[in-house]
Protein backbone atom coordinates (compact mmCIF):
# COMPACT_ATOMS: atom_id res chain seq x y z
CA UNK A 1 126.13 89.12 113.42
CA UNK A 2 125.62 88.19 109.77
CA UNK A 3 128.20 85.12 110.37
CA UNK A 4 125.49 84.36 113.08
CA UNK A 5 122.37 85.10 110.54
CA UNK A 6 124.26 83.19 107.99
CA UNK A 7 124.58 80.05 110.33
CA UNK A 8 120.88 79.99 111.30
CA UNK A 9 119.74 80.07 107.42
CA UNK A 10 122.68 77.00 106.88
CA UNK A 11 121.13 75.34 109.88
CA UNK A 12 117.80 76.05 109.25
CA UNK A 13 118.21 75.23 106.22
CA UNK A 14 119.89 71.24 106.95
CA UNK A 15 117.02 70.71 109.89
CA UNK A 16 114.58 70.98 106.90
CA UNK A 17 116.23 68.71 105.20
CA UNK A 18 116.97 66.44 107.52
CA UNK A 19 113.72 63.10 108.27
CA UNK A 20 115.81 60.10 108.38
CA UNK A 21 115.94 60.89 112.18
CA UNK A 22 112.86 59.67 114.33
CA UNK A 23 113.06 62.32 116.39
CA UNK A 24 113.32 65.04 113.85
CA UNK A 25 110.76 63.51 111.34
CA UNK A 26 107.98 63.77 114.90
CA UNK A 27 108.95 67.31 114.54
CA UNK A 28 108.05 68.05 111.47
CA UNK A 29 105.29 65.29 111.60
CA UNK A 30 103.87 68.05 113.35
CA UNK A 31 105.32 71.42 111.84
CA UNK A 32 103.38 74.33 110.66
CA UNK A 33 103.00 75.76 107.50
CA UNK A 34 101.31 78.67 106.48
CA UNK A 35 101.12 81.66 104.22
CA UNK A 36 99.48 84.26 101.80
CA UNK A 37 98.69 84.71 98.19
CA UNK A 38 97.81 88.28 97.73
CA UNK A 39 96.41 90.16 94.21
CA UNK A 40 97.86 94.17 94.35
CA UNK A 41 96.78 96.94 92.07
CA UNK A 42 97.51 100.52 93.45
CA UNK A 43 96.58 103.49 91.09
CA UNK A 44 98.55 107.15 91.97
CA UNK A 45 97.46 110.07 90.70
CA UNK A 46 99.34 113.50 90.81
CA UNK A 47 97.86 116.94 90.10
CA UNK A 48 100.70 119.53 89.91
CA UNK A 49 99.96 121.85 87.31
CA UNK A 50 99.52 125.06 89.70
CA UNK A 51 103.20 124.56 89.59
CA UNK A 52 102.92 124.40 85.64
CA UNK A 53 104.67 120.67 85.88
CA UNK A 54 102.92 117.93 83.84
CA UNK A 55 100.36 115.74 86.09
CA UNK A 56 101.68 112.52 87.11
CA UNK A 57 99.63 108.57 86.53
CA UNK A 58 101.60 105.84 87.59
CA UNK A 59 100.09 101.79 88.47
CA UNK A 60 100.68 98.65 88.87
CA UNK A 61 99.53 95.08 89.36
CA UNK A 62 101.80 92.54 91.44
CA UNK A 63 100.98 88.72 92.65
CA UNK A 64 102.85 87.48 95.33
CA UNK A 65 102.50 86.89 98.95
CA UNK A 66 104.67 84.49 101.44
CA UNK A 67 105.56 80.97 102.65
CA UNK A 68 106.48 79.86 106.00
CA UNK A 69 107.66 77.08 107.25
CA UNK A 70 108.07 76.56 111.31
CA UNK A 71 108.95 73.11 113.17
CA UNK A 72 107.61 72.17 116.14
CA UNK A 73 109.46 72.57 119.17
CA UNK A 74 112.57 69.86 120.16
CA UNK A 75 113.85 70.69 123.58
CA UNK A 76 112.67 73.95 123.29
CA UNK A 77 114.27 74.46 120.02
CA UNK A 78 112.84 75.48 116.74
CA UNK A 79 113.46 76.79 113.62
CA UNK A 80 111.70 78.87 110.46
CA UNK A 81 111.72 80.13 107.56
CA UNK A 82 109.52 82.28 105.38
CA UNK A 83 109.96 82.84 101.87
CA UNK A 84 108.56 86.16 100.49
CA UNK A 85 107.76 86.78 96.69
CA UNK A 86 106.21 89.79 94.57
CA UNK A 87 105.58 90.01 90.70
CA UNK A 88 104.58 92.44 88.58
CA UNK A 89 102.33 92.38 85.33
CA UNK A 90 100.69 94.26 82.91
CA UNK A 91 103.01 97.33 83.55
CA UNK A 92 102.24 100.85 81.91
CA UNK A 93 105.27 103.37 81.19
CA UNK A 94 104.72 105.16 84.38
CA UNK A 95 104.92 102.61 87.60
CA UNK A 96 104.01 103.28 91.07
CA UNK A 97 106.88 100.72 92.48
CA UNK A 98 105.49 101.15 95.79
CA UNK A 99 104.23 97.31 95.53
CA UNK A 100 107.50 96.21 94.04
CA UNK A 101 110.78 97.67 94.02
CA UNK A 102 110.79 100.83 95.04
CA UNK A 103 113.67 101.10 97.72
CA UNK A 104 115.60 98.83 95.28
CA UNK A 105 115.21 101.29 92.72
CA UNK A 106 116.71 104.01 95.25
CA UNK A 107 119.22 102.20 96.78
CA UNK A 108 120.61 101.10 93.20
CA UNK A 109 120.47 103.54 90.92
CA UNK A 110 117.93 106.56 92.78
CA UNK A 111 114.79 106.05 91.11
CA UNK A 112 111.77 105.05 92.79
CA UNK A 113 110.37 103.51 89.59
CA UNK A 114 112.96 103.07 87.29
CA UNK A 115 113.95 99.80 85.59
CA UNK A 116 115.30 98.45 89.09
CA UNK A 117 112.15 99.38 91.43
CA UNK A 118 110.20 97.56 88.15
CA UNK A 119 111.60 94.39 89.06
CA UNK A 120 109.75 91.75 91.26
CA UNK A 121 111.95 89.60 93.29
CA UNK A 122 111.75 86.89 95.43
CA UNK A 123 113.61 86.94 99.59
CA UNK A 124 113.96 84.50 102.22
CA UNK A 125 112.60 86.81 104.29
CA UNK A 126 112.68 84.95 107.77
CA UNK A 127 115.18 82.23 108.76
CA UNK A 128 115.70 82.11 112.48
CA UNK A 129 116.27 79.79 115.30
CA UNK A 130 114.41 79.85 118.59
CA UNK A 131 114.54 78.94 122.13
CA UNK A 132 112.23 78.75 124.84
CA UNK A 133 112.06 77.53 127.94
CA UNK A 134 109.42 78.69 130.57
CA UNK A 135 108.43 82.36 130.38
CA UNK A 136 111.69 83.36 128.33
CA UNK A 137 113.19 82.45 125.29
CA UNK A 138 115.96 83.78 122.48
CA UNK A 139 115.86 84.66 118.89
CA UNK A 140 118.70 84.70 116.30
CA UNK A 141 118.26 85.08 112.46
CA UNK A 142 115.72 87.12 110.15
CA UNK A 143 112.29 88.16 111.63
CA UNK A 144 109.18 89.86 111.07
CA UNK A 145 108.52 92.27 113.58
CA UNK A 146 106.05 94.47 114.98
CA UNK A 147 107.03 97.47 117.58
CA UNK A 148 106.06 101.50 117.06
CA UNK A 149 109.58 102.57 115.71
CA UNK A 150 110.09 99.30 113.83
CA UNK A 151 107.84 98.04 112.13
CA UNK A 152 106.29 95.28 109.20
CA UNK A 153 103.95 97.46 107.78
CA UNK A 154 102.26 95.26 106.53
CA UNK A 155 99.59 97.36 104.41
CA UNK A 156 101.61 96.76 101.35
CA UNK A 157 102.45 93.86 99.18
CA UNK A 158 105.51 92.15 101.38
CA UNK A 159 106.41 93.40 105.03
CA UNK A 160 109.85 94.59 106.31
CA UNK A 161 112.13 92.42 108.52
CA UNK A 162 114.98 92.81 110.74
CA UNK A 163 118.69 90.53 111.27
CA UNK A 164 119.58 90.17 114.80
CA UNK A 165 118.87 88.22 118.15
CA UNK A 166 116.29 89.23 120.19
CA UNK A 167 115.22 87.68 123.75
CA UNK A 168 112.12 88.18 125.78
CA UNK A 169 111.10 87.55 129.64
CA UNK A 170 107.46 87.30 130.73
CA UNK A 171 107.42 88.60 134.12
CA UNK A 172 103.43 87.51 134.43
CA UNK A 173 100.85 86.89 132.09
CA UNK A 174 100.24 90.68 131.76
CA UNK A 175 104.03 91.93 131.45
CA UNK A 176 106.67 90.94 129.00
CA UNK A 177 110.41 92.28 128.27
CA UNK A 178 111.56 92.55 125.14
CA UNK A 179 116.05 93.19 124.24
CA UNK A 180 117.47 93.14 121.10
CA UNK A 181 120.48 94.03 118.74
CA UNK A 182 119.62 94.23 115.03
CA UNK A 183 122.54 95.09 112.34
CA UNK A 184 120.41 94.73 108.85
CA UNK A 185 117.41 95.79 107.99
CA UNK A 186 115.04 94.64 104.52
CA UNK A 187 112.49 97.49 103.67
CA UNK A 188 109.12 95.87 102.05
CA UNK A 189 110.12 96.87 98.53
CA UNK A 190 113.55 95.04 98.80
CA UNK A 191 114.86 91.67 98.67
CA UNK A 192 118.13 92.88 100.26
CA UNK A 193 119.58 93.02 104.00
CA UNK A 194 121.49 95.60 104.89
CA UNK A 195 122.84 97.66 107.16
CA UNK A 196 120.51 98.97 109.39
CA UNK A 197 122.43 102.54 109.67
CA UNK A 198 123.51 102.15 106.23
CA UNK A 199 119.78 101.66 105.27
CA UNK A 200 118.70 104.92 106.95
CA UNK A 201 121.64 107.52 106.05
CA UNK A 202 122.73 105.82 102.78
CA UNK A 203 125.64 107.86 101.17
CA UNK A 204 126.02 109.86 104.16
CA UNK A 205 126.17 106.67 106.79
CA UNK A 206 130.27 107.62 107.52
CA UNK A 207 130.02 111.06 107.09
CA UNK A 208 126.90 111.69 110.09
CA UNK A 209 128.19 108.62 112.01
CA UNK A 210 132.18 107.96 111.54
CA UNK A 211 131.34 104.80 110.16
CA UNK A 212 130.09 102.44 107.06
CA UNK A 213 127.84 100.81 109.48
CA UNK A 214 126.70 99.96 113.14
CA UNK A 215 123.42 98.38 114.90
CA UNK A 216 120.21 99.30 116.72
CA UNK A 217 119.89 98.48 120.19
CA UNK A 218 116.43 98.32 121.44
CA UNK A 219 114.88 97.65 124.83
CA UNK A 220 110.85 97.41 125.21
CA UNK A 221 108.30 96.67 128.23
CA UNK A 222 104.69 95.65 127.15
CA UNK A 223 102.33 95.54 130.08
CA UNK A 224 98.46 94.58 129.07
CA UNK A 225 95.68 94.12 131.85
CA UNK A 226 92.17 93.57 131.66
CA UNK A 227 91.09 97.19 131.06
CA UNK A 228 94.75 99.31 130.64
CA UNK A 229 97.64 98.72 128.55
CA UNK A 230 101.47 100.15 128.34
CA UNK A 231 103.86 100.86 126.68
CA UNK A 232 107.95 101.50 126.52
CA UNK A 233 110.33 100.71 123.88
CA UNK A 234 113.83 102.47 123.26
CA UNK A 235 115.49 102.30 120.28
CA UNK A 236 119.39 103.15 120.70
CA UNK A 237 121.08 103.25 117.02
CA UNK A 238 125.05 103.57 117.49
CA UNK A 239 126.50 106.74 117.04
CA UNK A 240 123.20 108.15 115.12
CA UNK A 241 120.31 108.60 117.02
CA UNK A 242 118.16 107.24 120.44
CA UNK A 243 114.59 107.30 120.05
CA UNK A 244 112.13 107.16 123.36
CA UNK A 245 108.46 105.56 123.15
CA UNK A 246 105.95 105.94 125.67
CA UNK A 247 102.25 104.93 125.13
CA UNK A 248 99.52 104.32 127.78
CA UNK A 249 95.79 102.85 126.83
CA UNK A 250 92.79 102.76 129.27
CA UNK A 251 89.48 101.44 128.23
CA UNK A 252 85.94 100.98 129.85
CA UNK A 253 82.43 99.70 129.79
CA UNK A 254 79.59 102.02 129.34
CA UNK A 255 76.40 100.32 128.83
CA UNK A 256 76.63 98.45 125.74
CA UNK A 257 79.58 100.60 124.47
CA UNK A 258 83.42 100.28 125.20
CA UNK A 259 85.06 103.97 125.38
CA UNK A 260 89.14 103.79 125.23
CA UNK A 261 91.65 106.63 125.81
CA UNK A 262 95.18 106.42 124.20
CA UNK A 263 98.22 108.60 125.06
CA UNK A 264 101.78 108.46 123.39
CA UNK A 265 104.84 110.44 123.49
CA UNK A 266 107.89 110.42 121.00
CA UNK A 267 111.25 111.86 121.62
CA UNK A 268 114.59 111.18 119.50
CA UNK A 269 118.06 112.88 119.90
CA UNK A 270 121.55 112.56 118.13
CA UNK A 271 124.05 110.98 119.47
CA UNK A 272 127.60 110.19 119.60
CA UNK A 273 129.33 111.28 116.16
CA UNK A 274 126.06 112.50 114.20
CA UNK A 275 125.42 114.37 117.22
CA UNK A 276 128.21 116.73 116.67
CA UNK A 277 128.57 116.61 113.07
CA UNK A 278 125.00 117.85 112.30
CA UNK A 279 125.52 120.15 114.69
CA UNK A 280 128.32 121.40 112.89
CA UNK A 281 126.96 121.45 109.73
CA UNK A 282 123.39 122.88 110.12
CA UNK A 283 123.09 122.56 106.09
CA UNK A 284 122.52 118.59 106.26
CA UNK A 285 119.80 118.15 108.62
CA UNK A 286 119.12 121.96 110.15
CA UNK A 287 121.36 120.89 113.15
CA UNK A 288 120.63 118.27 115.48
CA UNK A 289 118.27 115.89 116.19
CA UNK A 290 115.90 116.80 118.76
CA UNK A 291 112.23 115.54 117.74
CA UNK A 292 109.44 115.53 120.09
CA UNK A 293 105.71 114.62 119.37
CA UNK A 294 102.54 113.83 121.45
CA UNK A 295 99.53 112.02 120.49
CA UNK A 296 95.96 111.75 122.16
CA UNK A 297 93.70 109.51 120.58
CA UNK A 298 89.75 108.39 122.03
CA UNK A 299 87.57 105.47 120.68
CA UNK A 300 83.91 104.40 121.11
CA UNK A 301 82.72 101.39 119.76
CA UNK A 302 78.95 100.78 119.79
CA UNK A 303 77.44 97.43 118.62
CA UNK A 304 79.17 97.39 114.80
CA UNK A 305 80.22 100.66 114.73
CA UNK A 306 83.28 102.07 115.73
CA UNK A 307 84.28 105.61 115.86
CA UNK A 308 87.44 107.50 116.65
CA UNK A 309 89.30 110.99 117.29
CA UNK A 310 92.73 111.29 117.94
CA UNK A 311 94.80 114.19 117.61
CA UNK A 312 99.00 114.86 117.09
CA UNK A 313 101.43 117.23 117.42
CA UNK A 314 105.43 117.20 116.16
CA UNK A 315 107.11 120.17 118.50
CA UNK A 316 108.96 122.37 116.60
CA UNK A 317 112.27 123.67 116.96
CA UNK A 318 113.47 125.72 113.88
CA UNK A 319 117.54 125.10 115.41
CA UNK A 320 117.28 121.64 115.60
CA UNK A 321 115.97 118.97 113.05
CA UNK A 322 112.92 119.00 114.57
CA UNK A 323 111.16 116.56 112.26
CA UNK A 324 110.72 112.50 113.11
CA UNK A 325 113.25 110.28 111.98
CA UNK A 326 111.22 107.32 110.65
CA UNK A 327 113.77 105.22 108.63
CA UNK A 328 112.09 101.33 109.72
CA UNK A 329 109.11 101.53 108.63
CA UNK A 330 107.60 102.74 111.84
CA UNK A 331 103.83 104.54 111.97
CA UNK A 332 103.98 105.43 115.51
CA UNK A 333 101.44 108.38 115.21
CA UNK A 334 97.91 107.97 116.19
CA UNK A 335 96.73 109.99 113.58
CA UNK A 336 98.17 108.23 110.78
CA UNK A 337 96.33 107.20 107.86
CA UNK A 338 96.61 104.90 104.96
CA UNK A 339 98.72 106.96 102.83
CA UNK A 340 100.52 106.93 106.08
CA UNK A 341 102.37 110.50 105.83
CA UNK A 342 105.95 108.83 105.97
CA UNK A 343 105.54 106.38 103.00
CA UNK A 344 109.14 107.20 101.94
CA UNK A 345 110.90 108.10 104.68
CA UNK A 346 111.81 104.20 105.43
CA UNK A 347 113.31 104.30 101.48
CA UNK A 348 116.85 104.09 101.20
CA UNK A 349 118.90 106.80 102.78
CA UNK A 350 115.74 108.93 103.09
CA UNK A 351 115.56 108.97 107.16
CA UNK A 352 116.35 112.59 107.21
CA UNK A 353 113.18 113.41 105.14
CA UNK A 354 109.93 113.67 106.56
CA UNK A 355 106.53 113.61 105.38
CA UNK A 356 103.64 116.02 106.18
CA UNK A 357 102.46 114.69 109.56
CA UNK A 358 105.76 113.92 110.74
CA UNK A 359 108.06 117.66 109.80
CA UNK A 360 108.72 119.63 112.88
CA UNK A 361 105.47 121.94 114.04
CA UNK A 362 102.97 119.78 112.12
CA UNK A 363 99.45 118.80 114.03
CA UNK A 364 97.07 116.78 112.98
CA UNK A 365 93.36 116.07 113.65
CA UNK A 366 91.84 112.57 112.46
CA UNK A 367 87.88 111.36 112.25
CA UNK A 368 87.46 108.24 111.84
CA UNK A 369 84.15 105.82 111.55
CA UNK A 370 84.47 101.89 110.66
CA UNK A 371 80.65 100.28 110.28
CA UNK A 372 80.02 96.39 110.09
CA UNK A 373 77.16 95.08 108.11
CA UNK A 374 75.93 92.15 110.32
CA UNK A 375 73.03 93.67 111.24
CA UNK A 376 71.66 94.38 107.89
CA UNK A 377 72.34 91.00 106.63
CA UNK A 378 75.60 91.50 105.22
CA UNK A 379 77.52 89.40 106.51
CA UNK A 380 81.48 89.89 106.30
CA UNK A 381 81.37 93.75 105.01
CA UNK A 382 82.83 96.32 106.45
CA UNK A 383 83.45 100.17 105.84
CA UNK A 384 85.72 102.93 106.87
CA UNK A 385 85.72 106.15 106.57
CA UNK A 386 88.71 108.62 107.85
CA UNK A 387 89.47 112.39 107.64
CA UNK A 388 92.94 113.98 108.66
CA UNK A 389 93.33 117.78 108.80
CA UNK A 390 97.42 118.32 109.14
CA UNK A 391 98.18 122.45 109.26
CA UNK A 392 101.04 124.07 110.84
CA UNK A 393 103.22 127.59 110.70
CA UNK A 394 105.87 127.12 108.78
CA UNK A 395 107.46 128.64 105.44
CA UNK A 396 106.48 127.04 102.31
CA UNK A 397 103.50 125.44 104.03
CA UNK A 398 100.81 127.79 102.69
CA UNK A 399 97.41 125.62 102.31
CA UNK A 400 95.98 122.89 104.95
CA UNK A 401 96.67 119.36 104.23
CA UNK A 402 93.68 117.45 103.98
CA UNK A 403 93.72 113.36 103.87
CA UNK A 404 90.68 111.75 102.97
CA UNK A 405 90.11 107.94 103.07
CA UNK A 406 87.94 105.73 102.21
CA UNK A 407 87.61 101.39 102.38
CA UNK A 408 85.20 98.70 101.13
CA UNK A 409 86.20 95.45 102.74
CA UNK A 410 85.14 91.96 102.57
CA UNK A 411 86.39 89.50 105.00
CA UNK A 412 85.11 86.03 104.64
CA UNK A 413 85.26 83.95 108.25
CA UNK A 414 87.97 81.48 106.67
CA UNK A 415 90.69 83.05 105.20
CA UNK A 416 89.93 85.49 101.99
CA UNK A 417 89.72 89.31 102.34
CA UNK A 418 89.05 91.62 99.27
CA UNK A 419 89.54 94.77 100.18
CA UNK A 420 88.74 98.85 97.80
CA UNK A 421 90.54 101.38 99.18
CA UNK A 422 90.20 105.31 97.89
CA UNK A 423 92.58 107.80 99.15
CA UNK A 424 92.24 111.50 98.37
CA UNK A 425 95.29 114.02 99.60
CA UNK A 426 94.90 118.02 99.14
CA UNK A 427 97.77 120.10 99.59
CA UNK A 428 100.30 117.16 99.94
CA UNK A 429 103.65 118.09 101.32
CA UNK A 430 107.13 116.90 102.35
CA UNK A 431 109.97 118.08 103.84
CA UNK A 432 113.57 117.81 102.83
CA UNK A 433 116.32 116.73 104.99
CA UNK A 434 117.49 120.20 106.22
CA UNK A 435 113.72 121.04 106.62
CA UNK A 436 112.90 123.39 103.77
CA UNK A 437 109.77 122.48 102.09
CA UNK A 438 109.01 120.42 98.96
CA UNK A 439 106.12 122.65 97.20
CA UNK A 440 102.71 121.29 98.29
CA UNK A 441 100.61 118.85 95.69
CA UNK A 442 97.48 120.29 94.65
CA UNK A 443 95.65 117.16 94.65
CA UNK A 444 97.10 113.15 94.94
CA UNK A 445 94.73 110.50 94.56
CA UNK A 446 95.09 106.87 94.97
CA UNK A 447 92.98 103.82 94.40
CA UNK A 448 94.03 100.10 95.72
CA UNK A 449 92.97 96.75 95.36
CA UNK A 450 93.84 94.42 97.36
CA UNK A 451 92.60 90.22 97.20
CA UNK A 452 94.42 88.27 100.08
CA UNK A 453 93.89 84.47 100.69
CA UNK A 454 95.64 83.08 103.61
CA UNK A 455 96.35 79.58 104.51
């Protein structure tokens, strides 16, 4: 597969610079290109001294943002590329690397902000060739994806992408099919492609699966209509783990308001090798995979305001690893806020680790209340407001988590968004890979700005 990926950035690569050709130069007489330039400053504070440890300031400001480059299509071929770029400035002595390097940083010498996660770096983040013809088409190379398990996530300075091929088949204009095999994987904070298993388990990769490496199959059906929407994708990752998701979306017309009702189920299992070797040896993981979470979420919008509830709920299983394994960047949870609750769990090797929303047992309640300003002659401004209450039974869990956030946006009707976000965390909590508790942080706060221009 990466002689494959290779090939496609060569030829990708040679098509750009190829014009002399009449037919060619029509093609990219009438390519596309388009991008991003996008200002970061993020802001993390850390109160920890009921533990008697030192609190914790880190920042930083990065520029970057992304290129891409796509031909038109020539016998139902094309090709693209996107380059990808983030750089710091004005760094302090403590960094959030969040917006940088930070799963660099792990992954090369296991800091999160040392020297390496400091470092901005540039990635040719997408370089693919595609065909389609009628309602189905193939994908091989680098790509920017978007499904519940893997994801872009794109709320931070550069997304994640995937190596692979991928087809699809549109049965109708409602229901598409969606197969793929994908053998690297770049997390947003890395300019490297690597392994996908290798990216999840890191040191441990042979010793949970038998091997340095291996691949995620995945298999998805997305079926929209006019007022209902579903969802199935499975995510089979060789001789590690399968992963099941089911959501289902139904919305409706009450007066001048639109009411929706969301549903979603999770379930993951070992397999293969890391199936019996974590059952062997409880001490890793807490045994064996076997995750299960539901989600329930209802929306009303009304004129420019939009409200929400949803609500969440990781089973828990204290002889299995009962926590989700989130290791792609994947949000899946309806609850899930901007801090997201598994920031880190997509970081190098990190997959068994999980993040207050997402450990075994937790639940989670979620408010939340966007408001345009239209109306009161503001055009373009928008605010949100959201409230999570995570609590569960479990040992070293003794206080409610509490997730507070709050965003000032301003969205012009062209292309330039500025957006203040303020997020406020009490009780903060994580869970190690065998499921024992970190201790809970007293208070984290976090402040974000974020200017975006696209083109």
């Amino acid at each position: 597969m990466k002689c494959i990926s290779l090939a496609t950035i060569i030829l990708s690569s040679a098509l750009l610079a190829t014009s002399e050709v009449n037919t060619l130069t029509e093609v990219f007489s009438e390519a596309k290109t388009s991008g991003n330039v996008k200002y970061y400053y993020i802001q993390t504070d850390k109160d920890k001294s009921y533990t008697n440890a030192a609190n914790t300031s880190a920042y930083a400001n990065s520029i970057g943002g992304q290129l891409h480059f796509d031909t038109a299509s020539f016998y139902g071929f094309r090709a693209g590329v996107t380059f990808m770029t983030t750089n710091p400035f004005l760094l302090g002595p403590n960094v959030d690397a969040s917006i940088i390097g930070r799963d660099n940083g792990v992954r090369v010498e296991g800091n999160p902000s040392g020297s390496v996660a400091r470092q901005g770096f540039s990635v040719l983040g997408e370089a693919y060739l595609a065909y389609d013809y009628k309602n189905m088409g193939i994908y091989v190379g680098r790509d920017v994806i978007h499904t519940p398990l893997i994801d872009a996530k794109t709320v931070r300075m550069l997304p994640s992408a995937v190596e692979g091929t991928s087809l699809y088949y549109k049965l109708d204009e409602s229901t598409k099919f969606d197969v793929a095999y994908y053998d690297a994987f770049k997390q947003r904070t890395s300019d490297v492609f690597i392994n996908i298993i290798k990216h999840a388990l890191g040191d441990q990769t042979k010793a949970i699966t038998g091997s340095e490496s291996g691949y995620v199959g995945m298999f998805g059906v997305n079926q929209k209509g006019e007022n209902y929407s579903f969802k199935l994708y499975d995510y089979y990752a060789s001789d590690f783990m399968n992963s099941l998701y089911l959501s289902a979306g139904y919305t409706m017309k009450l007066s001048k308001s639109k009411l929706s009702l969301d549903a979603e189920y999770i379930t993951q299992t070992s397999v293969g090798n890391a199936d019996t070797y974590l059952a062997e040896t409880p001490s890793v993981a807490g045994g064996a995979i076997s995750a299960n979470a539901i989600g329930l979420k209802a929306g009303l919008a009304v004129g420019s305001s939009k409200f929400a509830l949803a609500y969440s709920q990781v089973l828990k299983d204290d002889a299995k690893h009962d926590s989700l394994v989130l290791p792609w960047d994947g949000t899946p949870l309806f609850t899930n806020m901007i801090t997201s609750n598994d920031l880190f769990q997509s970081n190098y090797g990190n997959a068994l680790n999980a993040d207050s929303l997402y450990i075994g047992g937790a639940q989670g309640i979620k408010l939340a209340y966007k408001q345009g300003y239209e109306t009161f002659g503001l055009k373009g401004f928008s605010s949100t407001l959201a409230y999570l209450n995570t609590f569960f039974s479990r040992e070293g869990f003794d206080k409610t988590q509490e997730d507070y956030n709050a965003v000032l946006q301003y969205k012009t009707a062209e292309s330039f968004t500025l957006q203040l976000k303020g997020i406020w965390v009490k009780n903060d909590t994580s869970a190690k890979a065998d499921g024992t508790l970190n201790a809970q942080t007293k208070l984290l706060t976090q402040y974000r700005v974020i200017a975006n221009y696209t083109f």
